[in-house]
Protein backbone atom coordinates (compact mmCIF):
# COMPACT_ATOMS: atom_id res chain seq x y z
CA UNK A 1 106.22 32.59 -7.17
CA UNK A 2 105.38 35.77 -9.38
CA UNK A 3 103.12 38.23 -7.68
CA UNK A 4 98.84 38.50 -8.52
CA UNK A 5 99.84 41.82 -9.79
CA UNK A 6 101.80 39.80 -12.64
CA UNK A 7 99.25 36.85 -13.23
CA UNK A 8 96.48 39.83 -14.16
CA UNK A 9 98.92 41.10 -16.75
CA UNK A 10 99.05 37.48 -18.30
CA UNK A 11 98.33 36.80 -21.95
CA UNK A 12 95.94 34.42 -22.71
CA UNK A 13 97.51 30.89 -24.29
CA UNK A 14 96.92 27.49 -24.64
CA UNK A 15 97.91 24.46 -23.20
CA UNK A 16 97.65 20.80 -23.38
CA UNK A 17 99.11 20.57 -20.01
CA UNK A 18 96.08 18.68 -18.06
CA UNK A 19 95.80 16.20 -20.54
CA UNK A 20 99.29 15.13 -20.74
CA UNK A 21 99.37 14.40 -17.02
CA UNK A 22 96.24 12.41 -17.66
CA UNK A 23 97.49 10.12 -20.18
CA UNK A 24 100.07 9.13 -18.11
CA UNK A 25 101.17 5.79 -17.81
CA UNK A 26 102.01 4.69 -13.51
CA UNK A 27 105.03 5.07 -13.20
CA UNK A 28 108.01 5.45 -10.12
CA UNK A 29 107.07 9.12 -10.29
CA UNK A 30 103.20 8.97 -9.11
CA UNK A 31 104.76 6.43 -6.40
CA UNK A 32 106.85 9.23 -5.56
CA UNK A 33 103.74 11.30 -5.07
CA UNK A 34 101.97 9.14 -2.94
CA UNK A 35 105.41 7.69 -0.45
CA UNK A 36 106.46 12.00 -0.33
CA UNK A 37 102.84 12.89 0.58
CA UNK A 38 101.76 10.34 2.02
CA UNK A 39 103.86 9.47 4.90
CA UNK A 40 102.67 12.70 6.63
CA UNK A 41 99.93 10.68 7.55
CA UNK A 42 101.81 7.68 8.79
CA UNK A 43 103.13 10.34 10.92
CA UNK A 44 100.03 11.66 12.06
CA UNK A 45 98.14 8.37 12.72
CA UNK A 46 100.55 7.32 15.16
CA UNK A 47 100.63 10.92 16.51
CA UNK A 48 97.17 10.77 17.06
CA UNK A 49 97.38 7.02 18.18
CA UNK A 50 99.39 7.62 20.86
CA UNK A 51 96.87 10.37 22.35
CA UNK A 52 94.03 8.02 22.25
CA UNK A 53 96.35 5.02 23.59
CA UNK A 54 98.10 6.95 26.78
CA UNK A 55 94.44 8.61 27.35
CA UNK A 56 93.98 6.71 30.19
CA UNK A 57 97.42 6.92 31.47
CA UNK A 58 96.96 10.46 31.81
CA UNK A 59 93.66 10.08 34.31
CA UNK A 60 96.67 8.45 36.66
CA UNK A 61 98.04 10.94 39.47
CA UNK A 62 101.88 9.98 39.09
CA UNK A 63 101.26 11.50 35.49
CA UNK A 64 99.06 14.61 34.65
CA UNK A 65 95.70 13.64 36.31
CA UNK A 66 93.42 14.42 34.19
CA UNK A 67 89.39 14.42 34.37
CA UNK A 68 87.80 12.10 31.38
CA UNK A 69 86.01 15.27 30.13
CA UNK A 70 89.87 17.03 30.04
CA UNK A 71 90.92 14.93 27.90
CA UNK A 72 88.42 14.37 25.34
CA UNK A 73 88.39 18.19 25.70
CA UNK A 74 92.31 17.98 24.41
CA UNK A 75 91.19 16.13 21.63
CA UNK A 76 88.83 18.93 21.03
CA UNK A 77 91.43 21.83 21.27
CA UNK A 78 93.31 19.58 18.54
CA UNK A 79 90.17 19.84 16.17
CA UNK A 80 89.98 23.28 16.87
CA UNK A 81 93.60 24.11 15.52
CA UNK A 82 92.68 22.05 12.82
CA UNK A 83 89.85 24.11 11.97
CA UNK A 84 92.10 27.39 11.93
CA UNK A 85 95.05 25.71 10.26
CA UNK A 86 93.16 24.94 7.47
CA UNK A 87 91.58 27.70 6.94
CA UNK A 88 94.62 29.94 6.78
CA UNK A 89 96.81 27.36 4.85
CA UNK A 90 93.92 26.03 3.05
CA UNK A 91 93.98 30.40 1.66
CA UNK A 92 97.69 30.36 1.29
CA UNK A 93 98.03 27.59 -0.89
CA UNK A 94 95.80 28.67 -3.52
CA UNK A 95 97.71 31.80 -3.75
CA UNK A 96 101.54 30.56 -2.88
CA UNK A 97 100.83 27.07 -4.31
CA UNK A 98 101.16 23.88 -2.88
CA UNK A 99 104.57 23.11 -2.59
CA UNK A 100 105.64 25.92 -0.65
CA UNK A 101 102.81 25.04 2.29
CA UNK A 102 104.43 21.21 2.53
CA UNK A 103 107.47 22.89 4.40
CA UNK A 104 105.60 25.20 6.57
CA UNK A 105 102.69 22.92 7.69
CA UNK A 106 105.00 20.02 8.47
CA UNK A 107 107.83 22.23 9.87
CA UNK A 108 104.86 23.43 12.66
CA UNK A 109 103.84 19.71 12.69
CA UNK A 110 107.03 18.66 14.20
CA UNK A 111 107.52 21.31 16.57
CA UNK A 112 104.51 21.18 18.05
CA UNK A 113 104.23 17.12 18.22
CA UNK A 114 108.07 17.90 19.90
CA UNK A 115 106.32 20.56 22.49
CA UNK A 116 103.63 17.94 23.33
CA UNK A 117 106.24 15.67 25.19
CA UNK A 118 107.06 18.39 27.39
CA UNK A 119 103.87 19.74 28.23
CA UNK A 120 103.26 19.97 32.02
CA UNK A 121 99.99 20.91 32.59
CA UNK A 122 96.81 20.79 31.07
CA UNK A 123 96.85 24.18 29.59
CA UNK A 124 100.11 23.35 27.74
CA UNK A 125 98.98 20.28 26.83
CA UNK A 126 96.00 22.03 24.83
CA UNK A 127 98.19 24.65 23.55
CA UNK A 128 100.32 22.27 21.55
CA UNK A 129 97.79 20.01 20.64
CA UNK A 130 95.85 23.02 19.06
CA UNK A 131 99.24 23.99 17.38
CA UNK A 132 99.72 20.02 16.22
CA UNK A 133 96.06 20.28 14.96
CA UNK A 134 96.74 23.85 12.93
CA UNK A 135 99.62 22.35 11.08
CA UNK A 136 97.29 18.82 10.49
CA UNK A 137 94.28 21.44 8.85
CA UNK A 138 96.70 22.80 6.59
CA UNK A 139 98.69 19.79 5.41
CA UNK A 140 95.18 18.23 4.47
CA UNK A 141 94.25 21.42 2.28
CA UNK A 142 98.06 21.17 0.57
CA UNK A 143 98.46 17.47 -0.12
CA UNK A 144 94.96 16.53 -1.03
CA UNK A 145 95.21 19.44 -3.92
CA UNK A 146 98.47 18.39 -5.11
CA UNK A 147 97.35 14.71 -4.91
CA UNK A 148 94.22 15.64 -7.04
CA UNK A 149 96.06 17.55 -9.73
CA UNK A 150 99.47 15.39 -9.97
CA UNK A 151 97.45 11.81 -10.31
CA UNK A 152 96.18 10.69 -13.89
CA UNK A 153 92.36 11.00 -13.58
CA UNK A 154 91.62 7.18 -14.37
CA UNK A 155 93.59 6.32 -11.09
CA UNK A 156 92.77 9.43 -9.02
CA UNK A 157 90.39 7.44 -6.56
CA UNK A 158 92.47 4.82 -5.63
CA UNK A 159 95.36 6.97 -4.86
CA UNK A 160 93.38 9.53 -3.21
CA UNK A 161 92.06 6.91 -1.11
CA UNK A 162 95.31 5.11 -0.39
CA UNK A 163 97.07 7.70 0.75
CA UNK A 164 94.47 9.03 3.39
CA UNK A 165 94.34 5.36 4.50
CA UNK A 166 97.95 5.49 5.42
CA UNK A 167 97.05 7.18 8.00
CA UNK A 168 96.22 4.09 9.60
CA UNK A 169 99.52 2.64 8.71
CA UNK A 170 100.88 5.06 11.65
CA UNK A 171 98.22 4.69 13.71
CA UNK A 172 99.29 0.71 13.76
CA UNK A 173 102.83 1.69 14.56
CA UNK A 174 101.59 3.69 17.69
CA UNK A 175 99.44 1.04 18.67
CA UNK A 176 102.66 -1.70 18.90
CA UNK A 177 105.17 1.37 20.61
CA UNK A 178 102.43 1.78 23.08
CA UNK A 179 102.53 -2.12 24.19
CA UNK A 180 106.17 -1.01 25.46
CA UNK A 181 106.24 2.71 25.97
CA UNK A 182 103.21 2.45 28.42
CA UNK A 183 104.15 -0.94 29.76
CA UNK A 184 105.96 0.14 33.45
CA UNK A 185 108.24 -2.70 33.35
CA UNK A 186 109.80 -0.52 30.88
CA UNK A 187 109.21 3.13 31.74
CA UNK A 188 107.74 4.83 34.39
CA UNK A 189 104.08 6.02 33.63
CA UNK A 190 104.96 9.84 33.43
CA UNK A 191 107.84 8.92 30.90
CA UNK A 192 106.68 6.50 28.89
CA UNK A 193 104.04 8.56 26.78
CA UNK A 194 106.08 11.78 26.85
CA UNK A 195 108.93 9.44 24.10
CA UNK A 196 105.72 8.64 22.53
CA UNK A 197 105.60 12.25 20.95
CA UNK A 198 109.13 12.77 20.88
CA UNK A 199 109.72 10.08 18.77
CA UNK A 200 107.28 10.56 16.71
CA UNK A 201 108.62 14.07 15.62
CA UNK A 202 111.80 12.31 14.82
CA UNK A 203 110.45 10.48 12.53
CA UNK A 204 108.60 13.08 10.75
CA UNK A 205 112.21 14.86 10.13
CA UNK A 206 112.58 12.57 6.82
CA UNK A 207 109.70 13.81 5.44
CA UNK A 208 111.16 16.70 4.45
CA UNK A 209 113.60 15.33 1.79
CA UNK A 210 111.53 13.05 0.54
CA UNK A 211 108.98 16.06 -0.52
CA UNK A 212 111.76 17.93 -2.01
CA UNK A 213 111.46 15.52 -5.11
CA UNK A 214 107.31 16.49 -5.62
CA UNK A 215 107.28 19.46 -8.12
CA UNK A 216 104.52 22.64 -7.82
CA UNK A 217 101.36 21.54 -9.58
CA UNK A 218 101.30 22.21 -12.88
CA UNK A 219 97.62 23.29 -12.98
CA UNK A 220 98.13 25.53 -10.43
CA UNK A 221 101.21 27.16 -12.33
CA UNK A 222 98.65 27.52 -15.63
CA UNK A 223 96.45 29.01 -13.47
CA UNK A 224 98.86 31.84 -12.11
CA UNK A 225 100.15 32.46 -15.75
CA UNK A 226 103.00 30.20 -15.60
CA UNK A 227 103.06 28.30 -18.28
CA UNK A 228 106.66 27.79 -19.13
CA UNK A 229 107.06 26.16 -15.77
CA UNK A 230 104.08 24.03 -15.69
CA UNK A 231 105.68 23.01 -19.08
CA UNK A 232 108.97 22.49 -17.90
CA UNK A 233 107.70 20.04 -14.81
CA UNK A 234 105.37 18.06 -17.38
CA UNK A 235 108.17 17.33 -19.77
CA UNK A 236 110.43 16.62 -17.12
CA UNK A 237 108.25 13.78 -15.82
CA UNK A 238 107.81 12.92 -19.01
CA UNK A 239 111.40 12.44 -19.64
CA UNK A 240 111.81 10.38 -16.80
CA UNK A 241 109.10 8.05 -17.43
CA UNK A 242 109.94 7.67 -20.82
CA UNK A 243 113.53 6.94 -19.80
CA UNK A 244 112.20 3.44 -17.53
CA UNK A 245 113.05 0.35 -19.21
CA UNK A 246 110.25 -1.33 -21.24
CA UNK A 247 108.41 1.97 -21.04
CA UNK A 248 107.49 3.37 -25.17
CA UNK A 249 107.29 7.06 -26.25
CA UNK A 250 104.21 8.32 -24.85
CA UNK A 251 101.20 8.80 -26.96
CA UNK A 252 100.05 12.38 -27.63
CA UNK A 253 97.52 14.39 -25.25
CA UNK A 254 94.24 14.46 -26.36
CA UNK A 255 92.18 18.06 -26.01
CA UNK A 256 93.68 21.09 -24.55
CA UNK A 257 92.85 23.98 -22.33
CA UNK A 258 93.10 28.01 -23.22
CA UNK A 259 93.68 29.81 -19.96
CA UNK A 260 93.21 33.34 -19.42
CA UNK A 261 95.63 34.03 -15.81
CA UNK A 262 93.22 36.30 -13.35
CA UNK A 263 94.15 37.39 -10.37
CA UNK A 264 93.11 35.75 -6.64
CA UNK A 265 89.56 34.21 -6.04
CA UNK A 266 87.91 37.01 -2.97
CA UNK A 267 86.04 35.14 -0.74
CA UNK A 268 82.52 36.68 -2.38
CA UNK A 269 83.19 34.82 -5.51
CA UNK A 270 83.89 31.93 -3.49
CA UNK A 271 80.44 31.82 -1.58
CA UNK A 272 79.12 32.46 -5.25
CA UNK A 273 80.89 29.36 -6.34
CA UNK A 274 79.05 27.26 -3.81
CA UNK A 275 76.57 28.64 -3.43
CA UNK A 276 75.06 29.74 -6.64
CA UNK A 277 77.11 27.46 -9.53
CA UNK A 278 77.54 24.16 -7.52
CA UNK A 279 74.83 24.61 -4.44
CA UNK A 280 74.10 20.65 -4.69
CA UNK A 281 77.78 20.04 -4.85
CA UNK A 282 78.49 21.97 -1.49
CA UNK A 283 75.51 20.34 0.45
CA UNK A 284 77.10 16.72 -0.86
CA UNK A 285 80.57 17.76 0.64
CA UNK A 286 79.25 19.09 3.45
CA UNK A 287 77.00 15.56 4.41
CA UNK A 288 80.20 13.43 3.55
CA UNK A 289 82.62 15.51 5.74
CA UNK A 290 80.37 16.46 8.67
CA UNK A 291 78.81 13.06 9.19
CA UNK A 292 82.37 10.87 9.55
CA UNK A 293 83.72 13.58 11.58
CA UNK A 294 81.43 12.91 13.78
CA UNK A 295 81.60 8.94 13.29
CA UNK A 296 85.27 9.06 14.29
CA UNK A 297 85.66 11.91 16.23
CA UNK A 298 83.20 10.18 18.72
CA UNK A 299 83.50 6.79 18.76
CA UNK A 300 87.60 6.40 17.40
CA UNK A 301 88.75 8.68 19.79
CA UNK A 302 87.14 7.46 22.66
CA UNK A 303 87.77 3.98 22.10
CA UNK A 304 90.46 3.46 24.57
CA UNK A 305 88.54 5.14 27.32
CA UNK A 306 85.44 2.46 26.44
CA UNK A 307 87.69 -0.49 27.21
CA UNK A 308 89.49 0.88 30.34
CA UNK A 309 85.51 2.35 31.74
CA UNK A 310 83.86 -0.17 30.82
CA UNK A 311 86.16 -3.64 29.96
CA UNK A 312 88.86 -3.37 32.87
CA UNK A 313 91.55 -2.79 29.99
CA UNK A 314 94.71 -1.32 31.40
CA UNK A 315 96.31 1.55 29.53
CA UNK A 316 99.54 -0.87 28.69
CA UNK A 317 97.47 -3.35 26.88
CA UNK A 318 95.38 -0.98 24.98
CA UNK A 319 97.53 -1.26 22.45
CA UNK A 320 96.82 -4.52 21.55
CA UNK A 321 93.15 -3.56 20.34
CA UNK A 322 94.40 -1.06 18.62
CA UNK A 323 96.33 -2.58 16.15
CA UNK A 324 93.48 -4.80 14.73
CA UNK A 325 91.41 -1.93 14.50
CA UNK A 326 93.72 0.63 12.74
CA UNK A 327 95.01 -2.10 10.57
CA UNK A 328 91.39 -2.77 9.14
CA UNK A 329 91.20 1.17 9.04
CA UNK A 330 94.20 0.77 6.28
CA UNK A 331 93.08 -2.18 4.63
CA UNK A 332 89.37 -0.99 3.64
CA UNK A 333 90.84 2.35 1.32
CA UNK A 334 93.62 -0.41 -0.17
CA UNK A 335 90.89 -3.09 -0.58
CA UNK A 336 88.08 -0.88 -1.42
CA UNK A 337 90.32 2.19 -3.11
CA UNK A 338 90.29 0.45 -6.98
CA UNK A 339 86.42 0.24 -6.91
CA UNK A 340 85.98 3.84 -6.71
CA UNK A 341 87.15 3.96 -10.11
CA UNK A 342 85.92 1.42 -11.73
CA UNK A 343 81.77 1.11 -10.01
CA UNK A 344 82.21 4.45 -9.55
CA UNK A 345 82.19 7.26 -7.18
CA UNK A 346 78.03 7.54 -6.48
CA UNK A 347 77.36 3.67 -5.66
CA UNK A 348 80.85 3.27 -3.79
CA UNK A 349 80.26 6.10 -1.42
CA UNK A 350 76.62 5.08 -0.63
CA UNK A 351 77.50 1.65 -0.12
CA UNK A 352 80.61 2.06 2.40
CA UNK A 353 78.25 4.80 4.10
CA UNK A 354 74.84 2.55 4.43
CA UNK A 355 77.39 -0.93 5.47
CA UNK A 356 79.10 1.18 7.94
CA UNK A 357 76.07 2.65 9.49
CA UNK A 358 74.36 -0.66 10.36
CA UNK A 359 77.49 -2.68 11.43
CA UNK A 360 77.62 0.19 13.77
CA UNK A 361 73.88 0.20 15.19
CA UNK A 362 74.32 -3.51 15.47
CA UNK A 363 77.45 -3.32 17.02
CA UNK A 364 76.23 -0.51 20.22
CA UNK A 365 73.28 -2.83 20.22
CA UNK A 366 75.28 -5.98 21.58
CA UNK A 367 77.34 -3.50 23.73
CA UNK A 368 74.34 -2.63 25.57
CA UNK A 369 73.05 -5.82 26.21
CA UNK A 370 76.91 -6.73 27.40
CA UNK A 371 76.76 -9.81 25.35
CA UNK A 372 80.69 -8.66 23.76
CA UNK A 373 83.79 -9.25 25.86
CA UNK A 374 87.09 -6.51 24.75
CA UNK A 375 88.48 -8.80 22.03
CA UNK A 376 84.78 -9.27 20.26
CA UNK A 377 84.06 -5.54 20.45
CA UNK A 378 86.95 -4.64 18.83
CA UNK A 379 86.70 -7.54 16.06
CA UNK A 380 83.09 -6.06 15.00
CA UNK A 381 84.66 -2.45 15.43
CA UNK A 382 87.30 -3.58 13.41
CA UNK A 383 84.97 -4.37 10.92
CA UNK A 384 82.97 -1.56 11.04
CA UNK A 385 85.34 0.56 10.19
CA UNK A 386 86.89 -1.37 7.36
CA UNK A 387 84.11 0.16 5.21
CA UNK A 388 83.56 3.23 7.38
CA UNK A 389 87.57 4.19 6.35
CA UNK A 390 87.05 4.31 2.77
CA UNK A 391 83.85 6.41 3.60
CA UNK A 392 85.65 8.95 5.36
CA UNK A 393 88.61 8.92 2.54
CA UNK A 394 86.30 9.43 -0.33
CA UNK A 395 84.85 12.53 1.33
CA UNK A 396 88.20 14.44 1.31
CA UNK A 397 88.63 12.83 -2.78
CA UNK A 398 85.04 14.60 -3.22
CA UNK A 399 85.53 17.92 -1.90
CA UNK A 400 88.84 17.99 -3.60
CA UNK A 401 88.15 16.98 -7.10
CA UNK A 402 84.38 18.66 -7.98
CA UNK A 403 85.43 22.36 -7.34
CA UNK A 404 87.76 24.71 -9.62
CA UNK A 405 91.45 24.48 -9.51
CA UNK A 406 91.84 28.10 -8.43
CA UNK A 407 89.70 27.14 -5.28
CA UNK A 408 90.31 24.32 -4.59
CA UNK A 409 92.79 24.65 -1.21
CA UNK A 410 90.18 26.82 0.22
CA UNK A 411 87.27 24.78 -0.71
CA UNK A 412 88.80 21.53 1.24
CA UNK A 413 89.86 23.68 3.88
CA UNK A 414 85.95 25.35 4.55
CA UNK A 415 84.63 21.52 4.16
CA UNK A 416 86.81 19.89 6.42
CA UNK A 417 86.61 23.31 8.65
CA UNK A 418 82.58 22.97 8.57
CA UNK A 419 82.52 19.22 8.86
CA UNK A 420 85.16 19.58 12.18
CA UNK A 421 83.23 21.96 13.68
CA UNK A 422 79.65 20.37 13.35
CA UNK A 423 80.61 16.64 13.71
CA UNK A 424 84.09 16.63 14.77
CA UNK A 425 83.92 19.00 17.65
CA UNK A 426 81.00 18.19 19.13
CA UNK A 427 81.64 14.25 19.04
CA UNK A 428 84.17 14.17 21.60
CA UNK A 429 82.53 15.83 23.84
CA UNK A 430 79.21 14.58 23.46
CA UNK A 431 80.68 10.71 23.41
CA UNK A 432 83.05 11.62 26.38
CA UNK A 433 80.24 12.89 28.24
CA UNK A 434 78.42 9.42 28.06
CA UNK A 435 81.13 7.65 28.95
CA UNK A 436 81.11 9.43 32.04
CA UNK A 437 77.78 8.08 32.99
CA UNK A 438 79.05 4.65 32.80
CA UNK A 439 75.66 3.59 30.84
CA UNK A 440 75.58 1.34 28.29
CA UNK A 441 72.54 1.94 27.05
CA UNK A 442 73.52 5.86 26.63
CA UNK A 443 76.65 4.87 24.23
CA UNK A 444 74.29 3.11 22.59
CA UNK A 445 71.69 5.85 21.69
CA UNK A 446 75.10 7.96 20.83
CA UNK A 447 75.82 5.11 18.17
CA UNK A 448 72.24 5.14 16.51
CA UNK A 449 72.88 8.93 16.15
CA UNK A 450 76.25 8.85 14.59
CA UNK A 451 74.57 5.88 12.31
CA UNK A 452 71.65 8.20 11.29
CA UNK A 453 74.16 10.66 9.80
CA UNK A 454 76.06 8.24 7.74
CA UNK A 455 72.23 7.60 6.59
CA UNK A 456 71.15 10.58 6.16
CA UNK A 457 74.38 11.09 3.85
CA UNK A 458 73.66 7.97 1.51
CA UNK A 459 70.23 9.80 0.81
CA UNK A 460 71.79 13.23 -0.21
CA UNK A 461 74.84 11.19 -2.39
CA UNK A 462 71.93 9.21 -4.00
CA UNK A 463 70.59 12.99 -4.80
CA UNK A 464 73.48 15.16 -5.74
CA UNK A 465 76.30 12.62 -6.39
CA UNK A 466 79.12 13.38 -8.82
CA UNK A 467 80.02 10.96 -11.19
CA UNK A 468 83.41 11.95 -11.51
CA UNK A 469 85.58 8.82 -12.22
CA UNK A 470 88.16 8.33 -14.42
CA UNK A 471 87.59 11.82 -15.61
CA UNK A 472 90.09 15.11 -16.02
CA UNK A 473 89.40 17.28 -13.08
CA UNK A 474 88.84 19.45 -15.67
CA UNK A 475 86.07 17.73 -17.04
CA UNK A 476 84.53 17.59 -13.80
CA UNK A 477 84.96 21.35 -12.53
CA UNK A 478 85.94 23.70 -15.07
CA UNK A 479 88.60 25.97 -13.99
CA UNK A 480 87.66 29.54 -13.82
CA UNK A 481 90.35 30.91 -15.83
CA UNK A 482 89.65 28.62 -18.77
CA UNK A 483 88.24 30.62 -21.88
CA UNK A 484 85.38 29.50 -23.98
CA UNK A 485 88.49 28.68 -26.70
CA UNK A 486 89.12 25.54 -24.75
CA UNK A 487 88.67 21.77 -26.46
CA UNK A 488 88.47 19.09 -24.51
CA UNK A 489 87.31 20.34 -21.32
CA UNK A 490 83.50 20.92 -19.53
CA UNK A 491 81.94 24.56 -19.41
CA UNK A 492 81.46 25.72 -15.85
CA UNK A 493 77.19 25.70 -15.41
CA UNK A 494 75.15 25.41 -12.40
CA UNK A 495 74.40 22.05 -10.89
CA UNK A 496 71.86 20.57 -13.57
CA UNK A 497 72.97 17.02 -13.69
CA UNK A 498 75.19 14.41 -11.20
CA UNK A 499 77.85 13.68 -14.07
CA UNK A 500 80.87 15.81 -15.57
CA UNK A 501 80.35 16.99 -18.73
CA UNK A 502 83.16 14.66 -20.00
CA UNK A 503 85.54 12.12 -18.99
CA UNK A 504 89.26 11.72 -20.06
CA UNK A 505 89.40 9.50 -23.25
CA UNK A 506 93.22 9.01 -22.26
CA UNK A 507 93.85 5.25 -21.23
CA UNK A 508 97.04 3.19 -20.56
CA UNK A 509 97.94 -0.48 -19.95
CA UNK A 510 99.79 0.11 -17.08
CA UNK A 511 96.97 1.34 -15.51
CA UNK A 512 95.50 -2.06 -15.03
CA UNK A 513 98.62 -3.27 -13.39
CA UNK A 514 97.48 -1.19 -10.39
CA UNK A 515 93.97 -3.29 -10.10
């Protein structure tokens, strides 16, 4: 990539770039996108599964013997490396771009999901969780930005939601390799989890040529005074979409963009970003992050300790309520994803939040009273977090999509940094803790809270909302490089109203197909 020093020697020009990835028709290429990108969470939902699931193998003595407050405290040194990761890779891929960060976030992925079936103690434990959870931060900073700026704009919701909701594809997968890796007719108790992670690095190795085929982002390139190359990768795609049978020239791009290359966003105009030109924006993504970190950072990961405390489950069998549970996780972004687009962003959001938060007071109510065997609790869990998935996936498509191209790594990285730190830090702990007293009636008060956040949030996404389907990201955030020459595009102004100032006129028939 060329140097800042370069991109502030730029000449201004003009491109219709964004708009011609817009009008895009679906096509094996945007699948590309989503299988290349999206497996990493396949990858990290059963990674993550099989933490929760061999949780209460580890309280055993033949294995690590670990306190109930140790290991919700590992889950917490796993936040915490998310936190960092993403800050520092959320920084480098606005400057290096976003391909670049896909190799270094999932190399450290593997190694330290490789390290984790080795650890010994609980210190090393921690240590490589925290190094899992760095390379996690980062990977949700790159992807989500390329996802954003690679999707057409009409389709950007569903996708964005679909492939954060394959996350739950993996965690089903750990769920079933639990029944038999924690089963001890099959392994011994100190071996069986250890394959667990080893395994699961394995499978992350094909990753990496599958991403090999997912170009730079061509707004980024425009951006960094590239234009040549962002050129180059849009008629590429082009060519190869046009080249698919029953597929017609592609109509022209409508509006274009005149971008004048600066040099790296400081971290002053940042905060003035937020804080002064889009200060509703930034207390919306802050609400939607912080409040389903907390949801299921609390209740998610602690699930498995709930039904070994509290319903006699043994750790081998845990599994089995799992897999109902993360497979509703997967099916509410699928099920739910197309709406997003076509309702819209504002009344989806709300509504997933609101359902989710009274399944969930309802559900710690009949908890209490002990009127719910296992298999009940985790059928109306299940179905609490059908909606409460597509919650949680449309705050990372917020964040991502209503800030400035040139920003927009950092800006998911500080959200889901803030949100991890207020909700998803704290949850474990705090849930963990009440677990620990054995009382019902103490999870229960822990549920009401984590349901007055989720409605707390509806209220502020009733308030400060963006309307921002089926619109050009550049419609909804104007870059910051874009000149006042530009057709076709938004101006950058403080918050004044809930909408973009435009929406992408640029339709296709294939995009139905998808719905």
């Amino acid at each position: 990539m060329k140097e800042a020093i370069n991109v502030e020697h730029a000449q201004t020009f003009r491109s219709d770039v964004p708009g011609r990835l817009d009008r895009l028709p679906w096509s094996r290429f945007h699948w590309l996108v989503i299988v290349a990108l999206g497996v990493t969470w396949i990858i990290d939902g059963l990674e993550v599964t099989l933490i929760a699931s061999v949780s209460p193998m580890l309280e055993r003595p033949d294995t690590l013997h670990l306190s109930v407050e140790r290991i919700t405290q590992l889950t917490s040194a796993y936040l915490a490396g998310a936190v960092i990761g993403a800050l520092v890779f959320g920084y480098l891929t606005d400057r290096l771009g976003r391909k670049k960060l896909f190799v270094v976030t999932l190399g450290l992925y593997l190694i330290s999901a490789l390290l984790t079936a080795f650890a010994w103690d609980f210190a090393s434990f921690a240590v490589f969780r925290f190094l899992t959870g760095a390379a996690i931060g980062g990977e949700y900073s790159a992807i989500n930005s390329a996802v954003d700026e690679l999707i057409p704009g009409r389709v950007r919701g569903w996708a964005d939601l679909a492939i954060n909701g394959t996350y739950w594809v993996g965690a089903a997968v750990g769920s079933l390799a639990c029944l038999i890796l924690l089963d001890p007719a099959w392994f011994r108790p100190d071996l069986g989890w250890r394959l667990g992670f080893g395994v699961g690095a394995a499978l992350g190795l094909g990753i990496i040529f599958l991403r090999d085929g997912v170009p730079e982002s061509p707004r980024w390139l425009l951006t960094h005074g590239q234009p040549d190359e962002a050129e180059r990768i849009v008629g590429e795609i082009e060519r190869r979409i046009e080249s698919q049978p029953g597929v017609v020239k592609l109509p022209p791009a409508e509006g274009s963009i005149v971008i004048r290359p600066r040099g790296p966003v400081g971290f002053g105009e940042l905060a003035g970003v937020m804080l002064k030109t889009y200060p509703t924006r930034t207390v919306l993504g802050l609400a939607l992050i912080a409040s389903q970190a907390f949801l299921y950072n609390g209740v998610y990961f602690t699930f498995p300790l709930i039904l070994s405390n509290f319903y006699e489950v043994s750790p081998g069998s845990t599994g089995l309520y799992l897999l109902p549970f993360a497979l509703s996780n997967f099916l509410g972004p699928l099920i739910l994803g197309r709406f997003f687009d076509t309702v819209g962003r504002r009344i989806m959001i709300a509504g997933t939040y609101t359902i989710s938060a009274i399944l969930l007071a309802v559900s710690g109510y009949l908890f209490a009273e002990g009127r719910l065997t296992a298999t009940e609790q985790t059928i109306l869990w299940a179905l609490v977090f059908f909606f409460a998935s597509s919650a949680a996936s449309s705050a990372y498509l917020t964040v991502s999509e209503i800030f400035p191209v040139e920003l927009r790594g950092m800006i998911i990285a500080m959200f889901f940094a803030a949100g991890t730190l207020l909700g998803g830090t704290l949850a474990p702990w705090f849930f963990g803790s009440l677990i620990a007293t054995r009382s019902r009636a103490s999870l229960f008060h822990g549920d009401l809270i984590a349901s007055g956040l989720l409605l707390a949030t509806v209220v502020i996404v009733w308030l400060y909302g963006v309307d921002a389907e089926r619109s050009s990201l550049e419609d909804v955030a104007r870059p910051l490089s874009a000149s006042d020459e530009s057709e076709g595009e938004g101006e950058a102004k403080p918050d004044s109203s809930s909408s973009p100032s435009g929406s992408s006129s640029a339709t296709s028939g294939l995009a139905s197909s998808l719905h």
